[in-house]
C-alpha atoms as a PDB file:
ATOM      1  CA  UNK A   1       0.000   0.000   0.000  1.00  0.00           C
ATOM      2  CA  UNK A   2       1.225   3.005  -0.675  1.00  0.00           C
ATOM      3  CA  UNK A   3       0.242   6.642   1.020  1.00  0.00           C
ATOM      4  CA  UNK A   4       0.139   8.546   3.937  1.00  0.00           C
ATOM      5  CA  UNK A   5      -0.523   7.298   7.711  1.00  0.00           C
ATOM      6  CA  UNK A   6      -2.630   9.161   9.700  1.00  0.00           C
ATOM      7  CA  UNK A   7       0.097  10.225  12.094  1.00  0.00           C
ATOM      8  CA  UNK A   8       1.943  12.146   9.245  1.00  0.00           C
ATOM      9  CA  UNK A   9      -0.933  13.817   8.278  1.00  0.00           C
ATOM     10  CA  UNK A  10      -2.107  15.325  11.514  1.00  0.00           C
ATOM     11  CA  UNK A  11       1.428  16.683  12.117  1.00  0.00           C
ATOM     12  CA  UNK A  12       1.385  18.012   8.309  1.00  0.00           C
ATOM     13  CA  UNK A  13      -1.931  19.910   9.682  1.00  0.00           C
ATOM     14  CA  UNK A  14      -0.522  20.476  12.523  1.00  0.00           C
ATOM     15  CA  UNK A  15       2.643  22.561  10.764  1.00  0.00           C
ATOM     16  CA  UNK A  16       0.402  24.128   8.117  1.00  0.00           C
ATOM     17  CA  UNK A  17      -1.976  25.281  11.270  1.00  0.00           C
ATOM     18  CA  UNK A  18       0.868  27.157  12.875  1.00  0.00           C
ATOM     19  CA  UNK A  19       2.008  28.617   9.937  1.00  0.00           C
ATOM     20  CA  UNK A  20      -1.271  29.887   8.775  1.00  0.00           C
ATOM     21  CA  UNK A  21      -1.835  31.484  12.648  1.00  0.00           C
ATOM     22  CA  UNK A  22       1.584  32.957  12.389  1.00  0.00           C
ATOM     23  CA  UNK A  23       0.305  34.533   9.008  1.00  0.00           C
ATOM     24  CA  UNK A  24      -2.673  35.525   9.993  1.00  0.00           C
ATOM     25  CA  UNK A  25      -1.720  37.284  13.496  1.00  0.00           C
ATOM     26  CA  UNK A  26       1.260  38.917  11.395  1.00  0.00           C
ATOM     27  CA  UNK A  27      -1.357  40.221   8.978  1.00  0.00           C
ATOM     28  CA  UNK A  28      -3.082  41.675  11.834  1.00  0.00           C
ATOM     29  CA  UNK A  29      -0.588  43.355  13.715  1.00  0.00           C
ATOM     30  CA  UNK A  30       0.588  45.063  10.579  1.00  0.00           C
ATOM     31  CA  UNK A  31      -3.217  45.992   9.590  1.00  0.00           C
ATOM     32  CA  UNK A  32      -3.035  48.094  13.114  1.00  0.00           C
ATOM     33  CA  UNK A  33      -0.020  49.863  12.774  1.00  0.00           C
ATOM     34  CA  UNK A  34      -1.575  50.747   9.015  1.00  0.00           C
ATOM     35  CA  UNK A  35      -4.402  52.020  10.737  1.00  0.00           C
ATOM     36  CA  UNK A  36      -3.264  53.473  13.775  1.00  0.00           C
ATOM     37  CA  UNK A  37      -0.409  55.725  11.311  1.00  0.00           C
ATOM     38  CA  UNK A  38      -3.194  56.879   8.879  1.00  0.00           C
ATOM     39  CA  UNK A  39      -5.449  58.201  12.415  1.00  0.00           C
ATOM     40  CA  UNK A  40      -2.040  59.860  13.312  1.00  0.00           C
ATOM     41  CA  UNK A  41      -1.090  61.412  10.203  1.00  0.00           C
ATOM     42  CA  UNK A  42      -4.703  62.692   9.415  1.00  0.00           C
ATOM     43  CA  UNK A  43      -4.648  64.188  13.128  1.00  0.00           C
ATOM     44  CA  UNK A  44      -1.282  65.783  11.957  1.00  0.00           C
ATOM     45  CA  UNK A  45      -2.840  67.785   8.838  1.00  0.00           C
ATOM     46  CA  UNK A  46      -6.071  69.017  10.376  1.00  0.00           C
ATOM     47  CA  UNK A  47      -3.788  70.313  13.379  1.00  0.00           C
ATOM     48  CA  UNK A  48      -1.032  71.956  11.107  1.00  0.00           C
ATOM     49  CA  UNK A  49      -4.695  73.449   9.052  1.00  0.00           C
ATOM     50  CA  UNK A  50      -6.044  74.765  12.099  1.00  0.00           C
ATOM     51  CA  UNK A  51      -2.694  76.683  13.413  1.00  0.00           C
ATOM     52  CA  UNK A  52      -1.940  77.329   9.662  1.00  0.00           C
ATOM     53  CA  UNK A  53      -5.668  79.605   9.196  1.00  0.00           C
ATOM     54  CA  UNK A  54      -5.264  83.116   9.303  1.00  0.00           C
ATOM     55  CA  UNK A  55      -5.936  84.692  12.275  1.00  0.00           C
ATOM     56  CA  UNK A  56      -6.810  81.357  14.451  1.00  0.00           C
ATOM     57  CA  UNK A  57      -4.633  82.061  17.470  1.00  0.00           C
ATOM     58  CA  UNK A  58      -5.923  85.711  17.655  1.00  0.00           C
ATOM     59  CA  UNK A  59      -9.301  84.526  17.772  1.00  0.00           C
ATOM     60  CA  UNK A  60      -8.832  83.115  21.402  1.00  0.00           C
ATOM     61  CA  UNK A  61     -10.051  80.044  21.232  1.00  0.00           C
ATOM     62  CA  UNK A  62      -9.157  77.422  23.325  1.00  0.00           C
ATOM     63  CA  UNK A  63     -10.862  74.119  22.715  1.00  0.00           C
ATOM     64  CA  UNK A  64     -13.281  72.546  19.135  1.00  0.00           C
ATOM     65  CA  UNK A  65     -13.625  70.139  16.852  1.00  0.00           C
ATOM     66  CA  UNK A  66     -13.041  69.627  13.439  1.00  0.00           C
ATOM     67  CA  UNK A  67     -16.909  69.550  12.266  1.00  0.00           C
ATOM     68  CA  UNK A  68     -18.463  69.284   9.884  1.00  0.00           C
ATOM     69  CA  UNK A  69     -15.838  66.613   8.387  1.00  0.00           C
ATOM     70  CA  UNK A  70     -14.193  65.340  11.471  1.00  0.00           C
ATOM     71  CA  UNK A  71     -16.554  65.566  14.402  1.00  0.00           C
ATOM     72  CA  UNK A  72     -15.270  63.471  16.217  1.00  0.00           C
ATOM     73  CA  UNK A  73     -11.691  64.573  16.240  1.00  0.00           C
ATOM     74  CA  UNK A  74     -11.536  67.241  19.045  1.00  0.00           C
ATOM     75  CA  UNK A  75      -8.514  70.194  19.533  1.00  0.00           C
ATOM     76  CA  UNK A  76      -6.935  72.213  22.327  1.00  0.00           C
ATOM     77  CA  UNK A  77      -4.861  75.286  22.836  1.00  0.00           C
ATOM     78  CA  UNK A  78      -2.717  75.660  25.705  1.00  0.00           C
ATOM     79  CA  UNK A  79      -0.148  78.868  26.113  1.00  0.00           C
ATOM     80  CA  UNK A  80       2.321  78.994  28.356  1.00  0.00           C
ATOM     81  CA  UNK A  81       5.608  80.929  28.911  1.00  0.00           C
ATOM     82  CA  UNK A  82       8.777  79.556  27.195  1.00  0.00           C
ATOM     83  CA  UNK A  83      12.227  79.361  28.768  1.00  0.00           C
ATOM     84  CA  UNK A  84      12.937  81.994  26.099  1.00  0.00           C
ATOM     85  CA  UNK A  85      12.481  85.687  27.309  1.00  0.00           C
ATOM     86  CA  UNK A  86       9.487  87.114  25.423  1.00  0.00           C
ATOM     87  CA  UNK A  87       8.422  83.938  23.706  1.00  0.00           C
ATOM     88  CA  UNK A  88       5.429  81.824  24.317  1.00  0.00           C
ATOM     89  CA  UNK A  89       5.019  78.141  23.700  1.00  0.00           C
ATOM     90  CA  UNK A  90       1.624  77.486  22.262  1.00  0.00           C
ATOM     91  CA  UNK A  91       0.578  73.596  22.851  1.00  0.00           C
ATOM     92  CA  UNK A  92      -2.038  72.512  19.808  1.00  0.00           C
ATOM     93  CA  UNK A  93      -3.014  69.130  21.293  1.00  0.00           C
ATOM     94  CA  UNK A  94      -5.178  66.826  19.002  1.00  0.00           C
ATOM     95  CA  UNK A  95      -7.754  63.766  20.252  1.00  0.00           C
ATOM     96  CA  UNK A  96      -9.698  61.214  18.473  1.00  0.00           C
ATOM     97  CA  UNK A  97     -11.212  57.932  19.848  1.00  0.00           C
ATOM     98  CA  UNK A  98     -13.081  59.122  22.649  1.00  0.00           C
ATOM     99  CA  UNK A  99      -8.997  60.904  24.232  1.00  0.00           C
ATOM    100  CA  UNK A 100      -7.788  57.379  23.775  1.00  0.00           C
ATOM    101  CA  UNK A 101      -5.059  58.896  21.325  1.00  0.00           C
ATOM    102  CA  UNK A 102      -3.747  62.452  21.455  1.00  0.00           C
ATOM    103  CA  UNK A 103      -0.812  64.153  19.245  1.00  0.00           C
ATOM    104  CA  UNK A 104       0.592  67.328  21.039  1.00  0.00           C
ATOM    105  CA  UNK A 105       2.010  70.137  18.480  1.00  0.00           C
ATOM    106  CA  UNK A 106       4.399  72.624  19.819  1.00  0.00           C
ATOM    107  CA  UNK A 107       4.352  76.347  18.407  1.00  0.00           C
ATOM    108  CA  UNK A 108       6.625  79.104  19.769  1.00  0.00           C
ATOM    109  CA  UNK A 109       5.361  82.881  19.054  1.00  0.00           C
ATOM    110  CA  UNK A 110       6.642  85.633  20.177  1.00  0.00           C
ATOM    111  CA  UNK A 111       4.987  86.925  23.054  1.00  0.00           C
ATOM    112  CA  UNK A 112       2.210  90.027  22.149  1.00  0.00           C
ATOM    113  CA  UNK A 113       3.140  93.148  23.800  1.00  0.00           C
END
């Protein structure tokens, strides 16, 4: 007779199962840094927008959101005194999933007499 014995093939499934759960958690892992980069990189652009519109910071705002495209992406100013005479640091600080993730820019202005 020729063929396979039943022990060989349940280690041959046995093999092909761990490589196909290696695969497939691999897959996965790499499908979340994917996502979690494009969340960070769109946070990035819709701060550098907001701090890049004319006359934002003079406004006086210190807190929104990014409606009516990204509600559910919120923003906050914070200013504070640099270690530089006459400077201020300005801290744009952006959230998304419910404050689970936050990306803090830093802009230094010189401080209005």
């Amino acid at each position: 007779m020729k063929g396979f014995t039943l022990l060989e093939v349940m280690v041959a499934l046995a093999i092909l199962a761990g490589v196909i759960l290696t695969v497939i958690t691999s897959y996965n892992y790499h499908l979340g840094i994917v996502i979690r980069d494009k969340e960070e990189t769109e946070a990035m652009l819709l701060a550098r927008a907001k701090l890049d519109e004319p006359n934002f910071l003079q406004q006086g705002l210190t807190s929104g959101n990014f409606a009516p495209l990204h509600p559910d992406i919120t923003w906050k100013v914070e200013r504070a005194a640099a270690e530089i005479p006459g400077v201020d640091r300005l801290s744009f600080t952006v959230a998304w999933d419910g404050e689970r993730h936050k990306l803090t820019l830093a802009k230094y202005q010189e401080r209005a007499l």
